[in-house]
Protein backbone atom coordinates (compact mmCIF):
# COMPACT_ATOMS: atom_id res chain seq x y z
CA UNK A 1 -19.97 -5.61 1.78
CA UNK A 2 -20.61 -9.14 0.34
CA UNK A 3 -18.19 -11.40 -1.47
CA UNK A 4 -20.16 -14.07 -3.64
CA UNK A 5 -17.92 -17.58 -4.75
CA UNK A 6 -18.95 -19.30 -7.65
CA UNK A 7 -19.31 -23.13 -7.81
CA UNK A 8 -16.84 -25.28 -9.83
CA UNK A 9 -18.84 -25.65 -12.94
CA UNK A 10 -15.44 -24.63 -14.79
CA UNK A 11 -11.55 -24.26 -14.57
CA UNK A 12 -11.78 -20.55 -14.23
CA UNK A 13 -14.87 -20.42 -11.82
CA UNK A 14 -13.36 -23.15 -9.49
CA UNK A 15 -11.23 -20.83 -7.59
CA UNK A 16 -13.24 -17.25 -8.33
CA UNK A 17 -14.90 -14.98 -6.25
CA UNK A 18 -16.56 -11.77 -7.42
CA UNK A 19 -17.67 -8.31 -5.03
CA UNK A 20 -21.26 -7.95 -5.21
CA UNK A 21 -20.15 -4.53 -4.52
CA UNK A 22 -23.19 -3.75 -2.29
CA UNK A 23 -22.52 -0.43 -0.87
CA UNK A 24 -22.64 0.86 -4.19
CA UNK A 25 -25.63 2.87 -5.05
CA UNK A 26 -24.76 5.17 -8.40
CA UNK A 27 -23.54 3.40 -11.56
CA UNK A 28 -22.68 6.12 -13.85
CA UNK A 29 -20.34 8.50 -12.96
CA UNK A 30 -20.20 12.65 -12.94
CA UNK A 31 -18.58 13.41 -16.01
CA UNK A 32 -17.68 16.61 -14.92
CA UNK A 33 -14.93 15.41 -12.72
CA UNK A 34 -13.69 12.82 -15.09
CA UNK A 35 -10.70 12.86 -17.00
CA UNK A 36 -9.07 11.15 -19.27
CA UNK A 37 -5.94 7.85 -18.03
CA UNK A 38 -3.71 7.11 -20.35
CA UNK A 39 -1.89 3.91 -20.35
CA UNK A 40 1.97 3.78 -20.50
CA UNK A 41 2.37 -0.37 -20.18
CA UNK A 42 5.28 0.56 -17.63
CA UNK A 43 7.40 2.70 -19.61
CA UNK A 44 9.08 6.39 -18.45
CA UNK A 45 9.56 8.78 -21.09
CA UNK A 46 12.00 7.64 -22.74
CA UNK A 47 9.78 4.27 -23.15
CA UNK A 48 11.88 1.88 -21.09
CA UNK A 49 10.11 -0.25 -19.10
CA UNK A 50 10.22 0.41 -15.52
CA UNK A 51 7.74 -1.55 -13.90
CA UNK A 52 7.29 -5.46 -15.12
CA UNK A 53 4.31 -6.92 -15.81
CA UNK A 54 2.10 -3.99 -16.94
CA UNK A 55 -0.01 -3.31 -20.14
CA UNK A 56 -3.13 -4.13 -21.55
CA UNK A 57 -6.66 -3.61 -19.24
CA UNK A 58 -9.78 -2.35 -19.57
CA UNK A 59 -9.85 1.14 -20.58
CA UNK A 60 -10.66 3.90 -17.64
CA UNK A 61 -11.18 7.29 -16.46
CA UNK A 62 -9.74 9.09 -13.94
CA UNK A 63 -12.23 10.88 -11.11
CA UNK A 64 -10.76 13.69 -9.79
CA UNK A 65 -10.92 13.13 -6.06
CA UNK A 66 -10.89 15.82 -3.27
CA UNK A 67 -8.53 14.49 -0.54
CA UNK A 68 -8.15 18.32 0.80
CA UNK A 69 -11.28 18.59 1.56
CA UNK A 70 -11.01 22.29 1.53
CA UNK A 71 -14.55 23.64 1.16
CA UNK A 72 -15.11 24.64 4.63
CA UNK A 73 -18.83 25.52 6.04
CA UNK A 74 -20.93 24.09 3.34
CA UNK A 75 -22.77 21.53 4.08
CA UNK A 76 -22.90 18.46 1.36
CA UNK A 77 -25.33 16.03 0.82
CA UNK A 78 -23.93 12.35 -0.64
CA UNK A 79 -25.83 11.75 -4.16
CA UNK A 80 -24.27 8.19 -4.54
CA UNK A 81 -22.01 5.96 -3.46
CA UNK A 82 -19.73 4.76 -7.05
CA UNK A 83 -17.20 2.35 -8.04
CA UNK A 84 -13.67 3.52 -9.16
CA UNK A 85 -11.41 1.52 -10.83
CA UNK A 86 -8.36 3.46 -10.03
CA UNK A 87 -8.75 2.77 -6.41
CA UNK A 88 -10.05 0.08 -3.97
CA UNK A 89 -11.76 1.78 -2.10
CA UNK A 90 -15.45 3.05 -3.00
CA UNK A 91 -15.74 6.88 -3.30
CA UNK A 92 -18.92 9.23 -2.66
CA UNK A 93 -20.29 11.67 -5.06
CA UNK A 94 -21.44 14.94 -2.72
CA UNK A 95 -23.02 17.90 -4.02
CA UNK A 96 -22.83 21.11 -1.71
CA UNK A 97 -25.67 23.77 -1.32
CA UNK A 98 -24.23 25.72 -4.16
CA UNK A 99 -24.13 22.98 -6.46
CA UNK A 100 -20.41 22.38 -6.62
CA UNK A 101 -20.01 18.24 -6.66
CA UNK A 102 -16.75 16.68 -5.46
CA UNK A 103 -15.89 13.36 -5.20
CA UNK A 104 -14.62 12.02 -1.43
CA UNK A 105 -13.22 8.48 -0.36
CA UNK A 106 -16.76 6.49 1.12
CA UNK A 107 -16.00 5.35 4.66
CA UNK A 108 -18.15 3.02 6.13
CA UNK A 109 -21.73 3.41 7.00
CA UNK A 110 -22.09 6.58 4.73
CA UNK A 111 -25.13 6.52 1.92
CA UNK A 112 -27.17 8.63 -0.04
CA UNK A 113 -28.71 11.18 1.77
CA UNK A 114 -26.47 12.09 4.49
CA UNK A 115 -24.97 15.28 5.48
CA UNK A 116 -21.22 16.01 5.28
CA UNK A 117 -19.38 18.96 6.16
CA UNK A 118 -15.84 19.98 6.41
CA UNK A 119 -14.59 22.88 8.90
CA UNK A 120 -11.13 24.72 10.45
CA UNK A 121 -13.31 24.34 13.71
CA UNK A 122 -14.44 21.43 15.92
CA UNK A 123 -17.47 19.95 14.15
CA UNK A 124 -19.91 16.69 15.10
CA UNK A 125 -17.59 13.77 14.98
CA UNK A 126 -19.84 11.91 12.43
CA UNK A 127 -18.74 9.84 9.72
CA UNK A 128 -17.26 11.99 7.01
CA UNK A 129 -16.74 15.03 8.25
CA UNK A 130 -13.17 16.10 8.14
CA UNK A 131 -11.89 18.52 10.18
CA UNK A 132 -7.82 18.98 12.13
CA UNK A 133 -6.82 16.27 14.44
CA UNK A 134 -6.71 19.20 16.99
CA UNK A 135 -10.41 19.38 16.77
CA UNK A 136 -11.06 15.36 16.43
CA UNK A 137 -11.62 13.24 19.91
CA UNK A 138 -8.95 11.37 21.26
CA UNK A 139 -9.80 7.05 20.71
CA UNK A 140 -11.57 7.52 16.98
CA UNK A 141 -10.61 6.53 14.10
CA UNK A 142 -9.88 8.17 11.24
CA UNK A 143 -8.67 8.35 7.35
CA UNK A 144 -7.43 10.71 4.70
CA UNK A 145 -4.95 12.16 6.97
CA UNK A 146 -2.83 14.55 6.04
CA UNK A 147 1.07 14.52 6.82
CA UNK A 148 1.94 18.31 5.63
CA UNK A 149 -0.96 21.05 6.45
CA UNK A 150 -2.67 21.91 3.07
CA UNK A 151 -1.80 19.09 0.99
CA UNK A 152 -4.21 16.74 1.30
CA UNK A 153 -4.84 13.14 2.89
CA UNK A 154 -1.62 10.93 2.27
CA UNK A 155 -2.50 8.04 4.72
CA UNK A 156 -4.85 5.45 5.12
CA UNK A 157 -6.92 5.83 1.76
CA UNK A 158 -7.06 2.31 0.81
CA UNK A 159 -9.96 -0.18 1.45
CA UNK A 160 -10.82 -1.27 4.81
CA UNK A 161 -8.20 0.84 6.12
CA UNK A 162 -7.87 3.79 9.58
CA UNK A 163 -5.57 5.09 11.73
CA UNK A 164 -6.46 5.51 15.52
CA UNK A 165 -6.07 8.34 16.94
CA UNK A 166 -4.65 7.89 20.71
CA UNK A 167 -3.00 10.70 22.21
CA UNK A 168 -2.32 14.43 21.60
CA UNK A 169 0.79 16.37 22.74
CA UNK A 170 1.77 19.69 22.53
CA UNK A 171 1.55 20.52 18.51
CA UNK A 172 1.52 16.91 17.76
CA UNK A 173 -1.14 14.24 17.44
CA UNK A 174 -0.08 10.33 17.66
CA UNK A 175 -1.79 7.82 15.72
CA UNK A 176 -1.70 4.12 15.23
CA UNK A 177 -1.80 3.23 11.63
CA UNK A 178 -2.97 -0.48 10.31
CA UNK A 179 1.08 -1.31 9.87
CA UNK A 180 0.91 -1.17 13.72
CA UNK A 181 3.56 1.96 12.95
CA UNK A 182 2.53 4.80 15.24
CA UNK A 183 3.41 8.49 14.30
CA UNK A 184 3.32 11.70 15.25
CA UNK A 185 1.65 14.26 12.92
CA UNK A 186 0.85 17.66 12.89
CA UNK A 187 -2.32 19.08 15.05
CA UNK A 188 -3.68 21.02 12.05
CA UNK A 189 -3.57 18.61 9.64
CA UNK A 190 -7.31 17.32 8.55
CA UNK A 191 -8.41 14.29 8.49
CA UNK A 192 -11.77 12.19 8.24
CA UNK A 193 -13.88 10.49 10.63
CA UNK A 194 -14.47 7.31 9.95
CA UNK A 195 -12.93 3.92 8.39
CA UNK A 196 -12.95 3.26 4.51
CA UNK A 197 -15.25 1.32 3.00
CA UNK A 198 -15.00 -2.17 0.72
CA UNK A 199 -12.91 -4.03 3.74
CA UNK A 200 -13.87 -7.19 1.66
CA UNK A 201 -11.59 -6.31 -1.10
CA UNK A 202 -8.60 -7.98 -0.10
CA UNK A 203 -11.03 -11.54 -0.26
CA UNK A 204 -11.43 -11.69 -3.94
CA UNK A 205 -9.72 -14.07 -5.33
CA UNK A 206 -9.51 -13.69 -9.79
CA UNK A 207 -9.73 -17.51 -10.51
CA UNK A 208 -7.97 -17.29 -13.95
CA UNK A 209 -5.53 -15.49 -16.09
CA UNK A 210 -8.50 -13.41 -18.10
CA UNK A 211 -9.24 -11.64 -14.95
CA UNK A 212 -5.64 -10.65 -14.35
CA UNK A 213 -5.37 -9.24 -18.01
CA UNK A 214 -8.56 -7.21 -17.51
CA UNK A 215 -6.78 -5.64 -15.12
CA UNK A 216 -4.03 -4.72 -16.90
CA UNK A 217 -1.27 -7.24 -14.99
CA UNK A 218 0.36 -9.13 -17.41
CA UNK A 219 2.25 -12.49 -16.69
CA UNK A 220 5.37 -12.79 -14.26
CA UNK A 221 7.86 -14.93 -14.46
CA UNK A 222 9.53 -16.57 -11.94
CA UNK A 223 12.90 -14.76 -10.94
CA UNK A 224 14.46 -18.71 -10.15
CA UNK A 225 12.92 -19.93 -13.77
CA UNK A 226 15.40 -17.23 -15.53
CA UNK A 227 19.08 -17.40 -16.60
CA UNK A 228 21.89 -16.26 -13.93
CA UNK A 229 22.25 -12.43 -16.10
CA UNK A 230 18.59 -11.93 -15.79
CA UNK A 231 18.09 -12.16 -12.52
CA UNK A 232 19.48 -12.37 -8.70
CA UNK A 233 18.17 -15.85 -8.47
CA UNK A 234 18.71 -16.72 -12.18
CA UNK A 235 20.90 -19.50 -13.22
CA UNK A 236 22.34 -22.89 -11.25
CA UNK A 237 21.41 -25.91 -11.42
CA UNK A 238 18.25 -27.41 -10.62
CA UNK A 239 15.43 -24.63 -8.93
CA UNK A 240 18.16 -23.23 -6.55
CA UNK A 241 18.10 -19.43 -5.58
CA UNK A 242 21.34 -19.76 -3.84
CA UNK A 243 19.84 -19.15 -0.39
CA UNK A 244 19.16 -15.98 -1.14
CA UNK A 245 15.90 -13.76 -0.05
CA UNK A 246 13.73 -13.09 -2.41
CA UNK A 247 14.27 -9.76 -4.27
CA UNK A 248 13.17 -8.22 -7.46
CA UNK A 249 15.14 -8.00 -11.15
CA UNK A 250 17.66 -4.84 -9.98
CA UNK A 251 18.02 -6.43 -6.21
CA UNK A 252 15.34 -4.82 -3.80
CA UNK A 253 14.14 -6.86 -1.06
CA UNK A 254 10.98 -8.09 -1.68
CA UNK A 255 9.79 -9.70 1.61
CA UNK A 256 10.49 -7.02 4.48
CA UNK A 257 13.72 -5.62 2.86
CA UNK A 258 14.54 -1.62 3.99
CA UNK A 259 13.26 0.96 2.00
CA UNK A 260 13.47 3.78 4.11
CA UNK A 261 16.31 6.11 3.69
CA UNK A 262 18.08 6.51 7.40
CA UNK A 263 18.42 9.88 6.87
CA UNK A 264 15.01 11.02 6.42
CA UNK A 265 13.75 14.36 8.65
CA UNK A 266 10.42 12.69 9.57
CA UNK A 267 12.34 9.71 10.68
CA UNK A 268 12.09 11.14 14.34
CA UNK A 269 8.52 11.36 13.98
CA UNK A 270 7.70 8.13 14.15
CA UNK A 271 7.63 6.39 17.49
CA UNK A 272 7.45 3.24 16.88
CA UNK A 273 8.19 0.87 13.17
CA UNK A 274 5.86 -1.24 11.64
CA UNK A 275 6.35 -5.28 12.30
CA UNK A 276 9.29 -6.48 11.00
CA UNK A 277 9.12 -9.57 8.63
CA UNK A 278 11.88 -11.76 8.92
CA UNK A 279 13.65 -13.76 6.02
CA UNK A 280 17.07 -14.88 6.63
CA UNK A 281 19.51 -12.00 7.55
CA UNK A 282 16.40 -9.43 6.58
CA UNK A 283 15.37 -7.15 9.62
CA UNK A 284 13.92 -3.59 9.33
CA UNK A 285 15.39 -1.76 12.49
């Protein structure tokens, strides 16, 4: 993983850094698993918009990607290692011995060649095999975890990211996810060895508006810069907020604000909350 920053020979290189995106080894994709993304520019069905600042961007596929990981005793080999733009993470093409190919999230230190496999039972702990937590060694870490048997990985999919996996319990399994949050989940549910891949993604930095578009963000204004019926912050005079956190057009916290609904059933499964960030009154309990 390599990050390469331009020098300031321009406005829009001064501050630009591009992924040299070297863990990628395949640049066309399997068309058989692609499908086609349409764009909705934040709109619901009944085309109101719902989420700011979207429209525009390059146009994209989908790849169909197999977080169950469901194929049990057939051993895969990895074709290629891809780009996806729906994602940032990397994922890996794998094509099992009878030809079925499948797309999986690429975890770190996995290229073209090696051997795969996913299984009920306990199989060799090696990078991208996926198998229960019941059957994975306590201290590794892992990704793609499931949270309900059968339904496929939920948590820690994103680049750079794992969950450790430090104790197991009766029918439960605790694990340590990157929020510091640690949670109990379910013995059978699978998961995959291994950390995901592209943990220099967070480091690129777009440099100019262009890039932004490309990606289908359009421009944001400021909630303080807006009148006092627009927005929480709107209005006054001068730049005042009003002392108020920062929140979003229809109110919601935006720096550490709850979320969670109190009431939630899994709220006993989870041992300990993520870091609390801390803005005025704001406090996640």
């Amino acid at each position: 993983m390599a990050i390469r920053i331009y020098k300031k020979t321009t406005a829009g290189r001064r501050n630009a850094s591009v992924n040299l995106y070297s863990e990628v080894t395949k640049t066309t994709p399997e068309k058989t698993l692609l499908e086609k993304k349409r764009k909705h520019g934040g709109r619901n069905h009944h085309g109101k918009i719902t989420v700011q600042c979207r429209g525009g961007g390059n146009k994209q596929r989908y790849r169909r990607i197999d977080f169950r990981r469901n194929k049990d005793g057939v051993a895969a080999k990895v074709i290629g290692v891809e780009y996806d733009p729906n994602r940032s993470c990397n994922i890996a093409l794998l094509e099992y011995a009878d030809g079925e190919r499948r797309y999986i999230i690429a975890p770190i230190g996995l290229t073209d060649g090696d051997q795969v496999v996913s299984s009920q039972e306990r199989v060799e702990p090696s990078v991208g095999n996926c198998m229960p937590l019941s059957a994975i060694p306590a201290g590794l870490t892992v990704h793609n975890v499931e949270l309900e048997p059968g339904r496929g990985g939920q948590i820690c999919r994103s680049a750079g990211s794992y969950a450790r996996l430090t104790n197991k319990e009766g029918k439960w399994a605790t694990l340590v996810l990157p929020s510091g949050e640690i949670r109990q989940v379910l013995l059978v549910c699978r998961a995959t060895i291994g950390q995901v891949g592209n943990t220099d993604h967070n480091r690129v930095s777009l440099g100019k508006a262009g890039r932004a578009r490309n990606l289908g963000r359009r421009p944001r204004t400021r909630g303080v810069a807006k009148n006092h019926h627009d927005h929480p912050m709107g209005g006054g005079d001068g730049k005042s907020k009003g002392n108020r956190a920062p929140a979003s057009k229809t109110g919601v916290f935006a720096k550490g604000g709850p979320t969670r609904k109190k009431t939630k059933a899994s709220n006993k499964r989870i041992i300990r909350r993520r870091a609390s960030k801390r803005y005025g009154i704001l406090r996640l309990k």
